[in-house]
Protein backbone atom coordinates (compact mmCIF):
# COMPACT_ATOMS: atom_id res chain seq x y z
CA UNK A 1 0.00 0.00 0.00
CA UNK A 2 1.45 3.58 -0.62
CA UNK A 3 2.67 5.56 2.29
CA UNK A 4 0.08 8.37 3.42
CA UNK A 5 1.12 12.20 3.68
CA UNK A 6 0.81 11.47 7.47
CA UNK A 7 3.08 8.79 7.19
CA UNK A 8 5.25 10.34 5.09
CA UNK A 9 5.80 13.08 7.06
CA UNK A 10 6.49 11.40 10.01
CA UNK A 11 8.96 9.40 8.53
CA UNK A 12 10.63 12.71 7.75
CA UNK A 13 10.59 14.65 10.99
CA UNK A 14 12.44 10.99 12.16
CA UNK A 15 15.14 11.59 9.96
CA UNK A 16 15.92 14.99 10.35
CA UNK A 17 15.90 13.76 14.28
CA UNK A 18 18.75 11.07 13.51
CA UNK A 19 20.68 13.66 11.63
CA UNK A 20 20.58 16.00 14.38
CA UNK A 21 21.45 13.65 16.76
CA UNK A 22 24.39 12.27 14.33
CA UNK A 23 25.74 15.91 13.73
CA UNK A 24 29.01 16.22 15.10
CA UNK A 25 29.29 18.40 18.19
CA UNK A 26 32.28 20.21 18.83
CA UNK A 27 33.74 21.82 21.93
CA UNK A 28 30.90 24.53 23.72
CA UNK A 29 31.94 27.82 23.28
CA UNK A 30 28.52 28.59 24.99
CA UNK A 31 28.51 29.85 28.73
CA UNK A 32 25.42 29.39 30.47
CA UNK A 33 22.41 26.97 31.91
CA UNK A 34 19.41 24.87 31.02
CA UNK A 35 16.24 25.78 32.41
CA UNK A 36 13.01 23.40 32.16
CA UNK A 37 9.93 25.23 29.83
CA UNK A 38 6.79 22.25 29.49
CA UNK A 39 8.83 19.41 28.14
CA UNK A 40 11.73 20.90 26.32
CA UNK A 41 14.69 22.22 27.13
CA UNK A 42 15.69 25.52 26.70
CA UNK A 43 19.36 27.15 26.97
CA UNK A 44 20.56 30.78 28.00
CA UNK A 45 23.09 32.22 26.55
CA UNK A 46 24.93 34.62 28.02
CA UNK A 47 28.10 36.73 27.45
CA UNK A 48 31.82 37.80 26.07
CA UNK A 49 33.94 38.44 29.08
CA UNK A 50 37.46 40.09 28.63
CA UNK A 51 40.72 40.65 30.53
CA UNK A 52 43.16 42.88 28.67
CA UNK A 53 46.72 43.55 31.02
CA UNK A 54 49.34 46.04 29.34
CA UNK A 55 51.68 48.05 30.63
CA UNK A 56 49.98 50.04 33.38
CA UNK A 57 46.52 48.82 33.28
CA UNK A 58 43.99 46.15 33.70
CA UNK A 59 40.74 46.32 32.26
CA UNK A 60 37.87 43.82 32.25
CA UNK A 61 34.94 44.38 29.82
CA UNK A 62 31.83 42.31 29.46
CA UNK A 63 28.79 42.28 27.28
CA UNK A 64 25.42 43.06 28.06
CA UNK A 65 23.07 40.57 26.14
CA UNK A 66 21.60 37.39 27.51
CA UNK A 67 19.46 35.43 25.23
CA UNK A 68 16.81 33.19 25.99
CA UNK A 69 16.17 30.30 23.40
CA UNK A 70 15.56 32.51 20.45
CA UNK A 71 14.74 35.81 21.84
CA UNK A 72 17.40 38.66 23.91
CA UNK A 73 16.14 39.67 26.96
CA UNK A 74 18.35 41.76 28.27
CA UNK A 75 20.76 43.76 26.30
CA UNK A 76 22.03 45.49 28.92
CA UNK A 77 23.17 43.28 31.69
CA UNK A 78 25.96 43.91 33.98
CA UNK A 79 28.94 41.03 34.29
CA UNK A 80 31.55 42.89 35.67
CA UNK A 81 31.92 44.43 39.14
CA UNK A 82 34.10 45.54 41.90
CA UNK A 83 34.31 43.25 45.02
CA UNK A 84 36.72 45.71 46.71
CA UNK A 85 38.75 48.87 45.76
CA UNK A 86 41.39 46.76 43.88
CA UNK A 87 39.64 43.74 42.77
CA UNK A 88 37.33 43.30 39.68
CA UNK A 89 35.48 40.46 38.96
CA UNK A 90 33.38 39.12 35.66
CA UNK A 91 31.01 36.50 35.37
CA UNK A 92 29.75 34.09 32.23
CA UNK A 93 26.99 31.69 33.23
CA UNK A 94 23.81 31.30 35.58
CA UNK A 95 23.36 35.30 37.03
CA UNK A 96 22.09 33.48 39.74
CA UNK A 97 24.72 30.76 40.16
CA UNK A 98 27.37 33.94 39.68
CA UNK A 99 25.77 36.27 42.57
CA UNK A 100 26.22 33.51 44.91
CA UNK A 101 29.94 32.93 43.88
CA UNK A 102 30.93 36.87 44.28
CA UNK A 103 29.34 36.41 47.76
CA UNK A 104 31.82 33.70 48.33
CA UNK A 105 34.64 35.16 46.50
CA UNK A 106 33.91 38.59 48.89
CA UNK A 107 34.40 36.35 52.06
CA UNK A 108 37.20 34.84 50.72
CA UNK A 109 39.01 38.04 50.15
CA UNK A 110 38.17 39.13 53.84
CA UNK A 111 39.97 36.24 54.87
CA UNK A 112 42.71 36.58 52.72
CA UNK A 113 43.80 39.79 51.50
CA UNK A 114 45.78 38.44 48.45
CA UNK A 115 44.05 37.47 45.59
CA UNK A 116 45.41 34.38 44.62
CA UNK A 117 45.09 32.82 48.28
CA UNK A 118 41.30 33.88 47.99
CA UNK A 119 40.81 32.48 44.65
CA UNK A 120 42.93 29.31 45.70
CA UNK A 121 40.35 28.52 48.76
CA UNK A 122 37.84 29.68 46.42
CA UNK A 123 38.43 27.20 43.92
CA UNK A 124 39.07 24.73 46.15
CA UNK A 125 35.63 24.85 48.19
CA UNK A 126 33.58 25.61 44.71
CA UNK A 127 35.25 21.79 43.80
CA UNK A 128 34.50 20.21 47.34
CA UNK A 129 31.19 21.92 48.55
CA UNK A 130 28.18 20.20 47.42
CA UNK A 131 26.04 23.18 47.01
CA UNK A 132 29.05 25.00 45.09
CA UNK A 133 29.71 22.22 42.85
CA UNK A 134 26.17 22.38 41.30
CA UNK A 135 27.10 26.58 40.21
CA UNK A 136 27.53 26.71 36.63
CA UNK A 137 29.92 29.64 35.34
CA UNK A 138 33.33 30.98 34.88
CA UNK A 139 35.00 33.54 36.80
CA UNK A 140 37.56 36.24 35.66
CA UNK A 141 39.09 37.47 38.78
CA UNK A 142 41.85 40.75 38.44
CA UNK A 143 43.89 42.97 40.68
CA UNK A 144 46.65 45.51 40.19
CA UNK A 145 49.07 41.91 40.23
CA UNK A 146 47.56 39.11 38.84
CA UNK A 147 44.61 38.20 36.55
CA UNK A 148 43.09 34.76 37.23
CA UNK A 149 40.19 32.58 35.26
CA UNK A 150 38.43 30.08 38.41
CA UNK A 151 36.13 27.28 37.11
CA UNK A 152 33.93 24.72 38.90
CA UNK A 153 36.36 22.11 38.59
CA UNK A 154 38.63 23.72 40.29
CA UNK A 155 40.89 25.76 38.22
CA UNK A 156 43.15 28.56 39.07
CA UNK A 157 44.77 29.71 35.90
CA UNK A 158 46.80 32.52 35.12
CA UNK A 159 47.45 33.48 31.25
CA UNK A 160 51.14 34.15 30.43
CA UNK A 161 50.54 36.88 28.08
CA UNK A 162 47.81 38.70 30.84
CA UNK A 163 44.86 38.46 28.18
CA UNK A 164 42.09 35.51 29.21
CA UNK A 165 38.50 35.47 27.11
CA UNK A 166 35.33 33.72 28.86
CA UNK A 167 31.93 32.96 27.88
CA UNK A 168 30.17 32.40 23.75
CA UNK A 169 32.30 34.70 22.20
CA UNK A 170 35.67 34.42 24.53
CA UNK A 171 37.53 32.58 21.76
CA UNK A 172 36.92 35.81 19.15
CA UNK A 173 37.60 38.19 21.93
CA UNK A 174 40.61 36.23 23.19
CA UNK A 175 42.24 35.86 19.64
CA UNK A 176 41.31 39.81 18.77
CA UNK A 177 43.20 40.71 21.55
CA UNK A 178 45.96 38.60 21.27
CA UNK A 179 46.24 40.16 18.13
CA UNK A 180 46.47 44.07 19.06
CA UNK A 181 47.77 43.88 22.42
CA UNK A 182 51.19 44.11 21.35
CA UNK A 183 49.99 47.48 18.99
CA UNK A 184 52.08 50.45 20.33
CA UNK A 185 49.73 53.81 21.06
CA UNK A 186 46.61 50.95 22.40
CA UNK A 187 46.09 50.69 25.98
CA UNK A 188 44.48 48.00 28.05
CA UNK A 189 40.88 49.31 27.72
CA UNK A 190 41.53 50.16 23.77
CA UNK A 191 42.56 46.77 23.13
CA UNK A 192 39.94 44.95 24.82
CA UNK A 193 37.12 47.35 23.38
CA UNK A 194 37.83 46.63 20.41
CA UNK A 195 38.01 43.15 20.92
CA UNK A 196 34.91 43.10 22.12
CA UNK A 197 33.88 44.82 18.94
CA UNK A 198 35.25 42.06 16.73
CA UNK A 199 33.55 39.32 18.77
CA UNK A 200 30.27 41.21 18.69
CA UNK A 201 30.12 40.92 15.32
CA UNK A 202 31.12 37.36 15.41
CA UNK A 203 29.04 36.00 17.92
CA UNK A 204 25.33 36.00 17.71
CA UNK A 205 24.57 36.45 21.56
CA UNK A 206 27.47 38.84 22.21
CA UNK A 207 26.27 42.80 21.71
CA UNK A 208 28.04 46.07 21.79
CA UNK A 209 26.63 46.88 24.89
CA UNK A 210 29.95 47.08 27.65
CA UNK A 211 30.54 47.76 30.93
CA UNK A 212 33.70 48.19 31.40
CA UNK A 213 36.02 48.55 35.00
CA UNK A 214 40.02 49.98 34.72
CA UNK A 215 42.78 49.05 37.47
CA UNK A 216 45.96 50.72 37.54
CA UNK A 217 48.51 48.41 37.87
CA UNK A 218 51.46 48.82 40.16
CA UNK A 219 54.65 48.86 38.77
CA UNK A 220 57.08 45.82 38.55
């Protein structure tokens, strides 16, 4: 008997499941959670986050977009803050899964002044703790010394060349800036704005809304 348009169709829709399925998936370059809507799932997207250090400065510059699914629904979202006078922090991930980690990072820094002790004993208890563990993001942590990237598994990594790129457009930010920092006449902040310009254009849910915080760095 000949196959129905029904039939047909479902045949079809099973197909173009297997091939989805079968596509090859390469490494994320997306930063963010999955959230539960009726029976699907549905995944935020959420940022370009930036540390630029050259000569005297430190800057770290975020995005404001975060994308729902198919829709942006916030453009103008804030990723980077100050935890103290000489310490800035950026986020890509869960907001709420970061605001809980800057609480922890803050204590952490009020028990140990130096940064990389605090994000040492912060890595170590976001590894071990079994609320921590369950926090999805990555953290770009920066002082007038060091600039660090922390993870949930428990990484403390410092970039040789002072330049680290987080979050769904971090590789084309990274790479920009690896590519101008060494630009006489550009400072930290000029190099990692327009960075952040190149991987806006790249990346779908990176805009060219920043915010932006400068550290002057003390001198070697």
């Amino acid at each position: 008997s000949s196959a129905t348009p029904a039939s047909m169709l479902a045949r079809s829709y099973a197909r173009m499941s297997l091939a989805a399925r079968a596509w090859p998936r390469g490494p994320s370059l997306r930063a963010g959670f999955s959230s539960l809507s009726g029976s699907s799932t549905v995944t935020m997207h959420g940022t370009t986050v930036l540390a630029v250090r050259k000569d005297n400065k430190v800057c770290v510059i975020a995005d404001g977009q975060v994308t729902l699914g198919t829709n942006t629904i916030k453009s103008n979202a804030r990723k980077v803050r100050k935890l103290k006078d000489n310490v800035i922090t950026g986020f890509a991930g869960a907001t709420a899964d970061a605001l809980t980690l800057f609480e922890r990072l803050e204590a952490k820094l009020q028990e140990h002044p130096e940064t990389i002790r605090a994000c040492v004993e912060m890595a170590k208890a976001w590894r071990t703790d079994k609320f921590l563990r369950r926090l999805e993001a990555v953290m770009i942590v920066a002082d007038p010394q060091v600039s660090l990237m922390l993870t949930g598994n428990g990484d403390v990594i410092e970039p040789e060349d002072g330049v680290i790129g987080i979050g769904s457009g971090g590789t084309y930010a990274l790479a920009a800036a690896r590519a101008l920092v060494d630009i006489e006449g550009m400072d930290a902040e000029q190099v990692a704005r327009k960075a952040m310009r190149i991987a806006s254009e790249l990346c779908i849910y990176t805009n060219d809304s920043y915010t932006c915080e400068v550290l002057e760095t003390k001198p070697k």
